[in-house]
PDB file of N, CA and C in Angstrom:
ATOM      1  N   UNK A   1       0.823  -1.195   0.000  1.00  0.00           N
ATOM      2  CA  UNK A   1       0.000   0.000   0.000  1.00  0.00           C
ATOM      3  C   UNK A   1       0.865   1.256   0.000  1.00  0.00           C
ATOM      4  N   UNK A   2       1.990   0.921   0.038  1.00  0.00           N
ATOM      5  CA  UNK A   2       2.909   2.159   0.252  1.00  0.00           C
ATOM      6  C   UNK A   2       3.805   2.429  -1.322  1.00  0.00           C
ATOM      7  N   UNK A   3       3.543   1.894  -2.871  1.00  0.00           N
ATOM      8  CA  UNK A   3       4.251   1.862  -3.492  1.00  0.00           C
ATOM      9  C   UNK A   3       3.790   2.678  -4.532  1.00  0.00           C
ATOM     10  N   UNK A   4       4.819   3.298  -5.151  1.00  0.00           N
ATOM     11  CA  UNK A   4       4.594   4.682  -6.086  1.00  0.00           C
ATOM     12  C   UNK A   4       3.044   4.307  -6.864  1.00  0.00           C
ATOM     13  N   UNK A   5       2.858   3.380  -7.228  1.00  0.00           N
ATOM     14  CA  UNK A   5       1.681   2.700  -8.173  1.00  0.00           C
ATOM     15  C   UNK A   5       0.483   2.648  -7.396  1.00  0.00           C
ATOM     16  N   UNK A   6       0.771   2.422  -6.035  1.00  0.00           N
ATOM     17  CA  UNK A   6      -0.984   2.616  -5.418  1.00  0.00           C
ATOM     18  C   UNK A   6      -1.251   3.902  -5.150  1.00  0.00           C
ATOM     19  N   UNK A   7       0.014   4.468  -5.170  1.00  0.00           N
ATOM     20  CA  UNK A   7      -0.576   5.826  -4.315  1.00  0.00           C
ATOM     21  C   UNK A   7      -1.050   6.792  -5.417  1.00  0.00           C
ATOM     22  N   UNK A   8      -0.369   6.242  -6.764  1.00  0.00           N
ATOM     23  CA  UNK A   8      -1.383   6.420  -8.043  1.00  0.00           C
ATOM     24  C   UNK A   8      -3.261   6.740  -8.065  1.00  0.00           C
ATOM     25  N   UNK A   9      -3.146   5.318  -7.115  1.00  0.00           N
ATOM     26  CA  UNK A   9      -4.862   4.891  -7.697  1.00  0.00           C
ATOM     27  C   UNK A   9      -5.420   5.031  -6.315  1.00  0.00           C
ATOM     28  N   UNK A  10      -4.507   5.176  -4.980  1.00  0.00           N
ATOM     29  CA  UNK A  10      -5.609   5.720  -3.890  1.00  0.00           C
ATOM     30  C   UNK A  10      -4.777   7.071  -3.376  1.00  0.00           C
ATOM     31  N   UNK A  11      -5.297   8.158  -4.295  1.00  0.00           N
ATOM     32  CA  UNK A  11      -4.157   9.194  -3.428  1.00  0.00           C
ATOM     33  C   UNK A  11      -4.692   9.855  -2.184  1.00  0.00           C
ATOM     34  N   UNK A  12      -4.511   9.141  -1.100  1.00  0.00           N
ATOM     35  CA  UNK A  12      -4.446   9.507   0.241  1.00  0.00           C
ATOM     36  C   UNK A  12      -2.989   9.046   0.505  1.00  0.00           C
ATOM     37  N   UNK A  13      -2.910  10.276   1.639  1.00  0.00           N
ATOM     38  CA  UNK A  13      -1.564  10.205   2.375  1.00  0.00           C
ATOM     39  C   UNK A  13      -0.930   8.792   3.217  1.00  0.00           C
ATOM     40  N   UNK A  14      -1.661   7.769   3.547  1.00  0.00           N
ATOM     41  CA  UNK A  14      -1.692   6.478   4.282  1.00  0.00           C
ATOM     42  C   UNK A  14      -2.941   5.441   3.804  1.00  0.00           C
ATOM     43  N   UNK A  15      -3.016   5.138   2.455  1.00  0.00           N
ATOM     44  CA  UNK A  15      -4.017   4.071   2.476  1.00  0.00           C
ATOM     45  C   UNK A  15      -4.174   2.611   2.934  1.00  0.00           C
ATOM     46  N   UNK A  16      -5.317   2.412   3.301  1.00  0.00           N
ATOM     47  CA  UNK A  16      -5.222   0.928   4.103  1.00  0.00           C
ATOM     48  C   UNK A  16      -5.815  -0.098   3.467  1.00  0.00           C
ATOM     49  N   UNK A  17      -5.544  -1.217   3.955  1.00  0.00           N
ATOM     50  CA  UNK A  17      -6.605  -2.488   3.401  1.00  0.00           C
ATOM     51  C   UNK A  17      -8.042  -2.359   3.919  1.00  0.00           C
ATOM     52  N   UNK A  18      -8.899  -2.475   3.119  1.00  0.00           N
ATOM     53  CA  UNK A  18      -9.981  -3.036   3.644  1.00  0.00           C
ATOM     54  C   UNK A  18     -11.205  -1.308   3.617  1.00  0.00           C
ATOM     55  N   UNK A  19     -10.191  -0.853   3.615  1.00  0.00           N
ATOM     56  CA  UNK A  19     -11.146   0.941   3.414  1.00  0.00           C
ATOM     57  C   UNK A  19     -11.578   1.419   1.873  1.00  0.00           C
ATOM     58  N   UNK A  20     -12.909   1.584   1.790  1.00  0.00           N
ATOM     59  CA  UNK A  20     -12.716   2.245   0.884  1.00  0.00           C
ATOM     60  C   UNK A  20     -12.744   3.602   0.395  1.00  0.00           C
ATOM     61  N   UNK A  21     -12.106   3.807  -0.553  1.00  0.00           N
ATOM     62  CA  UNK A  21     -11.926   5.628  -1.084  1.00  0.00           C
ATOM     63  C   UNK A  21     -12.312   5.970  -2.081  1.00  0.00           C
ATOM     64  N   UNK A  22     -13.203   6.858  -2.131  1.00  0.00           N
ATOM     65  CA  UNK A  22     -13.815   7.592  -4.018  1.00  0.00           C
ATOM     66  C   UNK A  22     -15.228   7.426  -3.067  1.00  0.00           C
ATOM     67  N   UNK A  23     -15.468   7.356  -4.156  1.00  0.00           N
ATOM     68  CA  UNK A  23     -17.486   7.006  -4.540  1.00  0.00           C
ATOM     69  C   UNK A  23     -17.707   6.310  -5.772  1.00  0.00           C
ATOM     70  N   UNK A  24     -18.688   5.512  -5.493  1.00  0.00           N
ATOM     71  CA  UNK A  24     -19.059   4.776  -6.242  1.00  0.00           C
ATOM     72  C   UNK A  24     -20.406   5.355  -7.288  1.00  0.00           C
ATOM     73  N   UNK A  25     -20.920   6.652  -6.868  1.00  0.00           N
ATOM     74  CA  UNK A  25     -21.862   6.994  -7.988  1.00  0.00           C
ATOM     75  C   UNK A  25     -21.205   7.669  -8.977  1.00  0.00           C
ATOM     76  N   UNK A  26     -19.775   8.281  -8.453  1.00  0.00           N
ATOM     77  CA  UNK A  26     -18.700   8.953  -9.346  1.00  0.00           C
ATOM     78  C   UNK A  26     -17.918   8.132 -10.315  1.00  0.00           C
ATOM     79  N   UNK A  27     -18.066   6.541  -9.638  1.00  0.00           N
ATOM     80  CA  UNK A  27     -16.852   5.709 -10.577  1.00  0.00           C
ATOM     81  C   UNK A  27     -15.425   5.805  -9.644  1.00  0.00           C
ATOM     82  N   UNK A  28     -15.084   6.266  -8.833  1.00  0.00           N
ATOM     83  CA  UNK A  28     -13.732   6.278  -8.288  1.00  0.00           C
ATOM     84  C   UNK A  28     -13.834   5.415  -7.105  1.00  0.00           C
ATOM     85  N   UNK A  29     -15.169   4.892  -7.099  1.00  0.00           N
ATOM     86  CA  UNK A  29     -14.706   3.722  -5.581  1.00  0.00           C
ATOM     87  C   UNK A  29     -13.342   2.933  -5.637  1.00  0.00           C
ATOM     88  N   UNK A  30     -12.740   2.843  -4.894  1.00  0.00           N
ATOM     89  CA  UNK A  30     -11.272   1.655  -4.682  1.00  0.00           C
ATOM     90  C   UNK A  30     -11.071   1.350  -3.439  1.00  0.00           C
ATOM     91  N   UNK A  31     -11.037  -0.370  -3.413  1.00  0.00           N
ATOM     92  CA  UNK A  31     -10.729  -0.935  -2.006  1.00  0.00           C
ATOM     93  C   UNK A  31      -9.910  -1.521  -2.265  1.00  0.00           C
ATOM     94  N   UNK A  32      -8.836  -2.458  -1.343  1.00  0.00           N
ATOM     95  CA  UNK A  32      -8.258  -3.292  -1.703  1.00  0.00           C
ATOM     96  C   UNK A  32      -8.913  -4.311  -0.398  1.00  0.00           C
ATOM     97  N   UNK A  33      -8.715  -5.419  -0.828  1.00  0.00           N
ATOM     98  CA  UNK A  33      -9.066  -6.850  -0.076  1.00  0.00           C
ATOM     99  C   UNK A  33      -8.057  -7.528  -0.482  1.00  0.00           C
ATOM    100  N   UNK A  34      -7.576  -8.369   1.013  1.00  0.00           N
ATOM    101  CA  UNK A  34      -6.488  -9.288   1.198  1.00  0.00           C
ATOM    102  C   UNK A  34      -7.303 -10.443   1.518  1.00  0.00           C
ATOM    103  N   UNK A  35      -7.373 -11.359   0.641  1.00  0.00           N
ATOM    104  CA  UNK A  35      -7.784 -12.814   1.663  1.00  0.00           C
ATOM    105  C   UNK A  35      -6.823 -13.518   2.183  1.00  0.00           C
ATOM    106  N   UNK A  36      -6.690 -14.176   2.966  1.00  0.00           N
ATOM    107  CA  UNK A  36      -6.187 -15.040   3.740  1.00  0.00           C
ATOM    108  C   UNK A  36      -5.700 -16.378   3.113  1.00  0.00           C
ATOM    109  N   UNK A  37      -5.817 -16.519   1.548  1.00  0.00           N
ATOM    110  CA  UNK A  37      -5.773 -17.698   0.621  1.00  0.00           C
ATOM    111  C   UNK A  37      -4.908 -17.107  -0.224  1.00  0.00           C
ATOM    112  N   UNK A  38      -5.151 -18.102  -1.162  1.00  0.00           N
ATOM    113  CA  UNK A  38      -4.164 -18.043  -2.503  1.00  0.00           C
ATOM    114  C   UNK A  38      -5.085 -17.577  -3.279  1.00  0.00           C
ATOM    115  N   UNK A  39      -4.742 -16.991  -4.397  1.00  0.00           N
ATOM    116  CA  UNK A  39      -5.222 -17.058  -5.751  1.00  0.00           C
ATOM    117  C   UNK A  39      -6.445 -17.744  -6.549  1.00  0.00           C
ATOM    118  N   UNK A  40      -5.749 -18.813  -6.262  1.00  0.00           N
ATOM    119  CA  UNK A  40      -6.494 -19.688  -6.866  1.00  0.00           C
ATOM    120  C   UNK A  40      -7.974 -20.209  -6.214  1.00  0.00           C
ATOM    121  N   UNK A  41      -7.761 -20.171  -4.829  1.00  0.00           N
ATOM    122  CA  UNK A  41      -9.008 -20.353  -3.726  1.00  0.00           C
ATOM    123  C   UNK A  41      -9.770 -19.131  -3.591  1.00  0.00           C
ATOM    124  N   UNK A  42      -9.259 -18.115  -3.940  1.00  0.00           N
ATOM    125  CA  UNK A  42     -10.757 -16.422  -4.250  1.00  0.00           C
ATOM    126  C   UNK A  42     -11.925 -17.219  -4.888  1.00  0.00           C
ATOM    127  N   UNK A  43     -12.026 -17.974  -5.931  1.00  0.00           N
ATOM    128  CA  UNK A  43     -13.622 -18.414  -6.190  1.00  0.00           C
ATOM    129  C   UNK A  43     -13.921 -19.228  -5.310  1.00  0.00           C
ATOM    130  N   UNK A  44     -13.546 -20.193  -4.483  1.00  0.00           N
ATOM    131  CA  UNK A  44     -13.915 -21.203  -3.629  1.00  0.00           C
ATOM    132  C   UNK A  44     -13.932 -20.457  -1.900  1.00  0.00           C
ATOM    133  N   UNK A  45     -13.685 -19.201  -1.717  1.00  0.00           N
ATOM    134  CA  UNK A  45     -13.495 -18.743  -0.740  1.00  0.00           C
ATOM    135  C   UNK A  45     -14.925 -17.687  -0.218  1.00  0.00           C
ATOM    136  N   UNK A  46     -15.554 -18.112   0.995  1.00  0.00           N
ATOM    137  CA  UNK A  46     -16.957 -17.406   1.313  1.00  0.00           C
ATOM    138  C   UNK A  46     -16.354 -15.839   1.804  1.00  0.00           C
ATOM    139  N   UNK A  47     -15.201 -15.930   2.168  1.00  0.00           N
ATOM    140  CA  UNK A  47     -15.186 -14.352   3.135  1.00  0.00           C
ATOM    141  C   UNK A  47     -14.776 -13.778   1.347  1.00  0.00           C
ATOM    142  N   UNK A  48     -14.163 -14.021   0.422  1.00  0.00           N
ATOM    143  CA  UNK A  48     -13.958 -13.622  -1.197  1.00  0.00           C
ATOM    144  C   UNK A  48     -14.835 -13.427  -1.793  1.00  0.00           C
ATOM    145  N   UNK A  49     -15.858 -13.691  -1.563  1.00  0.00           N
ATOM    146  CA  UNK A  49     -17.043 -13.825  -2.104  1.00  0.00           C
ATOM    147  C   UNK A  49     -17.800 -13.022  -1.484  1.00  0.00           C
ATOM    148  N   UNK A  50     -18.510 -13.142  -0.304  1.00  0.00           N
ATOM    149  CA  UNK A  50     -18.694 -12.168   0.469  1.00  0.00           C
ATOM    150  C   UNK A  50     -18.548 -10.645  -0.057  1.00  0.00           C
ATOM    151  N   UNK A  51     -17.112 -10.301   0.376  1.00  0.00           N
ATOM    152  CA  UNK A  51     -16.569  -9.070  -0.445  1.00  0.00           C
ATOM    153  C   UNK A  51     -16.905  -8.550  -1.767  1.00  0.00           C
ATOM    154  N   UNK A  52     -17.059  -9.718  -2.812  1.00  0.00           N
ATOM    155  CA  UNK A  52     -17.080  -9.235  -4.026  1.00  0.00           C
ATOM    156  C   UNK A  52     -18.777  -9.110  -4.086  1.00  0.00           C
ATOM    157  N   UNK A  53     -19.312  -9.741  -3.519  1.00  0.00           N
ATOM    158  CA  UNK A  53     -21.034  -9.358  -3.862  1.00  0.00           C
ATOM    159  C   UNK A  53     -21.347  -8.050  -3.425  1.00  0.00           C
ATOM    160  N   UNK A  54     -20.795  -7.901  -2.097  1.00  0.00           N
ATOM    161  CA  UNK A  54     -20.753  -6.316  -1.298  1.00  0.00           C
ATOM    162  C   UNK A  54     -20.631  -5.238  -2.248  1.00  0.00           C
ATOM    163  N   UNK A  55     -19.542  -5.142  -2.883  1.00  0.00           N
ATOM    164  CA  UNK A  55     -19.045  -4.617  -3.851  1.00  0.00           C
ATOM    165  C   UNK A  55     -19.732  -4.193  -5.180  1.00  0.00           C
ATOM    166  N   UNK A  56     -20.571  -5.507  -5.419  1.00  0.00           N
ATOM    167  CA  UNK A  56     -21.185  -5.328  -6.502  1.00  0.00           C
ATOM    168  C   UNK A  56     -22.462  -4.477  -6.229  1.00  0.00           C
ATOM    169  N   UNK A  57     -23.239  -5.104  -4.843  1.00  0.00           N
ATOM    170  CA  UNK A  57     -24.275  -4.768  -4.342  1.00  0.00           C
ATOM    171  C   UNK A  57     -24.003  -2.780  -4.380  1.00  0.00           C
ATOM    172  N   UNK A  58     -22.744  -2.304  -3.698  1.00  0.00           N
ATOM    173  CA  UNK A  58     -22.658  -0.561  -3.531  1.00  0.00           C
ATOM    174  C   UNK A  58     -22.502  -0.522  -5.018  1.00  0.00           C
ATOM    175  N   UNK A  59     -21.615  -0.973  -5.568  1.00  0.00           N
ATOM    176  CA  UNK A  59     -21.767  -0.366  -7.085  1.00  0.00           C
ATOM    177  C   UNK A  59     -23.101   0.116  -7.973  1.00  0.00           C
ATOM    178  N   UNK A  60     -23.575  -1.341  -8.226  1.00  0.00           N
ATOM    179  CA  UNK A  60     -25.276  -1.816  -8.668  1.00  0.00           C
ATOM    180  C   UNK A  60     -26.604  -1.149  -8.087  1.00  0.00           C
ATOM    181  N   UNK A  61     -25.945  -0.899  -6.885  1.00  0.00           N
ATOM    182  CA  UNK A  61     -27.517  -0.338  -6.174  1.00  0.00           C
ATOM    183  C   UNK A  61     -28.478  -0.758  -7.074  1.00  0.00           C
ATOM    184  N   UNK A  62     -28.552  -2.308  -6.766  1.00  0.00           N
ATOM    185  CA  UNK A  62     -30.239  -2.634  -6.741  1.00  0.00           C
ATOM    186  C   UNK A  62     -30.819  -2.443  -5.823  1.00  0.00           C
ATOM    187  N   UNK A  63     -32.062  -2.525  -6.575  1.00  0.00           N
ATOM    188  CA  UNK A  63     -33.853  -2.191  -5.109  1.00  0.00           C
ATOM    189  C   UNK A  63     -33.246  -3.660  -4.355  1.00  0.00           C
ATOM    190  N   UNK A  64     -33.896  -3.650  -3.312  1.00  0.00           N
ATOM    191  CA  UNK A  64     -33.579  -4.676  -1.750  1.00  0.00           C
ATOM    192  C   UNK A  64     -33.981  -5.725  -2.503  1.00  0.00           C
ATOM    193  N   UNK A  65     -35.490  -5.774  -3.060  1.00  0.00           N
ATOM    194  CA  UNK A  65     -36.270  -6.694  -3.486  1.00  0.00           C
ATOM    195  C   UNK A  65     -35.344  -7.858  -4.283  1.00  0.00           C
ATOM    196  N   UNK A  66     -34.041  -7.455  -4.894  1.00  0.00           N
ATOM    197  CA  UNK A  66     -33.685  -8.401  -6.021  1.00  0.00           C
ATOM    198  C   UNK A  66     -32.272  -8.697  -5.640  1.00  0.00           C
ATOM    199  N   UNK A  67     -32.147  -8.504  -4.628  1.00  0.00           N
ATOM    200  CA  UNK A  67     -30.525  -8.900  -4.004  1.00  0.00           C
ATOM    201  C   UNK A  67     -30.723 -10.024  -3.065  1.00  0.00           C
ATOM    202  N   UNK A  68     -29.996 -10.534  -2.589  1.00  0.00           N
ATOM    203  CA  UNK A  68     -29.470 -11.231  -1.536  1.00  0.00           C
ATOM    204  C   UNK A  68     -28.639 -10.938  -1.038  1.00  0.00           C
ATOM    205  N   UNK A  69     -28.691 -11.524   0.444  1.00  0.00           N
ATOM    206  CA  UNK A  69     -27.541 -10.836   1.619  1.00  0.00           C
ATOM    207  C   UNK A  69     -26.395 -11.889   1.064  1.00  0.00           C
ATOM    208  N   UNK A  70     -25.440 -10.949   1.113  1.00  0.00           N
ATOM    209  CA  UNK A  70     -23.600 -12.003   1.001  1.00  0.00           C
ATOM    210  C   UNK A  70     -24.072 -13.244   1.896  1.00  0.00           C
ATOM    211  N   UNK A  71     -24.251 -12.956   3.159  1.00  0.00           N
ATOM    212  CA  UNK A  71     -24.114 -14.090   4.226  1.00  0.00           C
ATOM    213  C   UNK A  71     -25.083 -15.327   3.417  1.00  0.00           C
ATOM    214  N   UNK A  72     -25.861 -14.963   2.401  1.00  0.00           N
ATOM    215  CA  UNK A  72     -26.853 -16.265   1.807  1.00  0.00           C
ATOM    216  C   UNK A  72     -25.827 -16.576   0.668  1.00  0.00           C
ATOM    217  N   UNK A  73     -24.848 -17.472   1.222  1.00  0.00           N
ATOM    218  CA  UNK A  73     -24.202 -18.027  -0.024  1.00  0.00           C
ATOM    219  C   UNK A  73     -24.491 -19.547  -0.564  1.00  0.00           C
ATOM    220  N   UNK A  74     -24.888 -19.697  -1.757  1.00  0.00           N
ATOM    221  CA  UNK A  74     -25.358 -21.173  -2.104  1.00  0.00           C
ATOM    222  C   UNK A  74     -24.531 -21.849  -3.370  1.00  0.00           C
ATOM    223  N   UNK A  75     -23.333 -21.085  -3.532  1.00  0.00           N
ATOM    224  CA  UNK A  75     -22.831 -21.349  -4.529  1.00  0.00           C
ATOM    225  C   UNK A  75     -21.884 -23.078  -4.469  1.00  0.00           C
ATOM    226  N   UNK A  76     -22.152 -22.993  -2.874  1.00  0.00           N
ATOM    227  CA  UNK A  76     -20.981 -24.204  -2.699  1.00  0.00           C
ATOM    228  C   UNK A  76     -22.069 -25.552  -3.088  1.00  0.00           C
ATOM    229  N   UNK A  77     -23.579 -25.648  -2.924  1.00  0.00           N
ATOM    230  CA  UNK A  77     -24.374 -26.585  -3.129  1.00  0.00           C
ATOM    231  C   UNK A  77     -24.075 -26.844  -4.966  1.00  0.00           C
ATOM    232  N   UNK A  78     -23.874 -26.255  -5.598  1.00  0.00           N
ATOM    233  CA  UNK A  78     -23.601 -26.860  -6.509  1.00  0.00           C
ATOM    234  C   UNK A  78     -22.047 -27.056  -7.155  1.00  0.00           C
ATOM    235  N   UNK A  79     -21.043 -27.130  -6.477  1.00  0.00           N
ATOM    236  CA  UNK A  79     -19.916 -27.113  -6.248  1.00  0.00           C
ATOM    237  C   UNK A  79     -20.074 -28.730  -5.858  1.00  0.00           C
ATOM    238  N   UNK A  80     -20.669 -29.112  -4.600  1.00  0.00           N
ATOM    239  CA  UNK A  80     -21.107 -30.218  -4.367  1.00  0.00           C
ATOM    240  C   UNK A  80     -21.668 -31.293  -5.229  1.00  0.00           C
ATOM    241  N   UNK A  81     -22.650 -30.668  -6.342  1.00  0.00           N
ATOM    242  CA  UNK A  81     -23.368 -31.650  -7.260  1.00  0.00           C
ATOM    243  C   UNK A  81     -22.103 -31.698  -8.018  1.00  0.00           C
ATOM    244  N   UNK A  82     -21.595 -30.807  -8.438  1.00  0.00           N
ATOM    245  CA  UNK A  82     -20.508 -31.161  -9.513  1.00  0.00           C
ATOM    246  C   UNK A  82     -19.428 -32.429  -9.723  1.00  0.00           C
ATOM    247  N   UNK A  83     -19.030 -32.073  -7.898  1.00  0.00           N
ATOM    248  CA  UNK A  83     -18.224 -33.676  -7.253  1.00  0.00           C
ATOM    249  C   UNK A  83     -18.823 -34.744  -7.235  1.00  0.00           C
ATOM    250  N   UNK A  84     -20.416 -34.763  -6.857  1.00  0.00           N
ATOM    251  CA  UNK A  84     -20.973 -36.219  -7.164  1.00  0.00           C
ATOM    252  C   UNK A  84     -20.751 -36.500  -8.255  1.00  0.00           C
ATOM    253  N   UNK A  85     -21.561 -35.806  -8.970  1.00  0.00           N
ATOM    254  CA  UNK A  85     -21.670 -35.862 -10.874  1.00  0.00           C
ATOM    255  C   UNK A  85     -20.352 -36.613 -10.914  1.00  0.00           C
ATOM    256  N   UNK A  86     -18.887 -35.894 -10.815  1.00  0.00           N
ATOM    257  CA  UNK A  86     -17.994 -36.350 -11.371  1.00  0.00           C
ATOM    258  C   UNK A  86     -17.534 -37.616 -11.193  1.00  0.00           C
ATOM    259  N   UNK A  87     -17.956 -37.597 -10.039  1.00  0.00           N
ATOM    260  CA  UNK A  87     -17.717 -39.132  -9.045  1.00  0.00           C
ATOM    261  C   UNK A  87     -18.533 -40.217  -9.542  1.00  0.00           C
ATOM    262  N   UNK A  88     -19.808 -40.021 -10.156  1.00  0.00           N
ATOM    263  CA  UNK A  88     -20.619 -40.718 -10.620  1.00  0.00           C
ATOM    264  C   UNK A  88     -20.294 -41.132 -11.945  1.00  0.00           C
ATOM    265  N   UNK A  89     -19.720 -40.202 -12.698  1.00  0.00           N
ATOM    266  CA  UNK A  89     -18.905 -40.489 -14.039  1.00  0.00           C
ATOM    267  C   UNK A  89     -17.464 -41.623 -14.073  1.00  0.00           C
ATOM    268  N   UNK A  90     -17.133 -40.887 -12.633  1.00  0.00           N
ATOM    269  CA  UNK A  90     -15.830 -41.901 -13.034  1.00  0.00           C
ATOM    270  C   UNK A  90     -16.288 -43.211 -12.546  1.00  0.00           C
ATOM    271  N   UNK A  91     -16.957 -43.593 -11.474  1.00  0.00           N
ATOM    272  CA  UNK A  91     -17.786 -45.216 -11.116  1.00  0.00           C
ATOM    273  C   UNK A  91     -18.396 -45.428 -12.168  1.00  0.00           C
ATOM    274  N   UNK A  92     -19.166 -44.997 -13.225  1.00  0.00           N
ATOM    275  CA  UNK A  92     -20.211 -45.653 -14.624  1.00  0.00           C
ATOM    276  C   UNK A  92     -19.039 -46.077 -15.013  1.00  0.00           C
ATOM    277  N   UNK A  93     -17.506 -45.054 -15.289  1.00  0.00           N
ATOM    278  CA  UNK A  93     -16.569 -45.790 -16.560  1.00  0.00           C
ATOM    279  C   UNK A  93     -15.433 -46.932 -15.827  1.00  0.00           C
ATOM    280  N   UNK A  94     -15.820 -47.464 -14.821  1.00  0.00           N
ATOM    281  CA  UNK A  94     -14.852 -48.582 -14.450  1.00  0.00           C
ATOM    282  C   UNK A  94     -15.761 -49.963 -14.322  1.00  0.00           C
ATOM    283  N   UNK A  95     -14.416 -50.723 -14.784  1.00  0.00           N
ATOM    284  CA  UNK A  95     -15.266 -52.235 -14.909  1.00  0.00           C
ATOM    285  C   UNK A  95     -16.027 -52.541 -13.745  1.00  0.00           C
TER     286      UNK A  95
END
């Protein structure tokens, strides 16, 4: 947070993780988020997810009526069918 390139894109004197700066009806919202994972685990990750719906939700300002709360995450139930499925594929193709 301290390198010539962020202080580019958040120019405050001390920017932090997890704050955000601008506005979002202007277009200049910017946060940064650290997860606690790798890379590769941000789609498989609820607090990553979490964040990014939040995000979308201040951006988007939809009416209440057509959102869901972050905390209602159901993405892992079919994450789940996928592993049966696959599991079920590989038991049909063995003798």
């Amino acid at each position: 947070m301290e390198t010539e390139e962020t202080r580019k894109v958040f120019p405050v004197e001390n920017p932090r993780i997890g704050v955000t700066y601008g506005n979002f009806a202007q277009g200049t919202a910017r946060r940064v988020f650290v997860p606690g994972i790798t890379h590769v685990q941000e789609s498989h990750d609820c607090a990553s997810i979490a964040e990014t719906v939040e995000w979308m939700r201040n951006a988007l300002q939809p009416e209440a009526q057509y959102w869901v709360d972050k905390s209602n995450q159901t993405w892992w139930i079919k994450e789940m069918a996928t592993l049966v499925a696959m599991l079920a594929c590989f038991a049909a193709c063995s003798p």
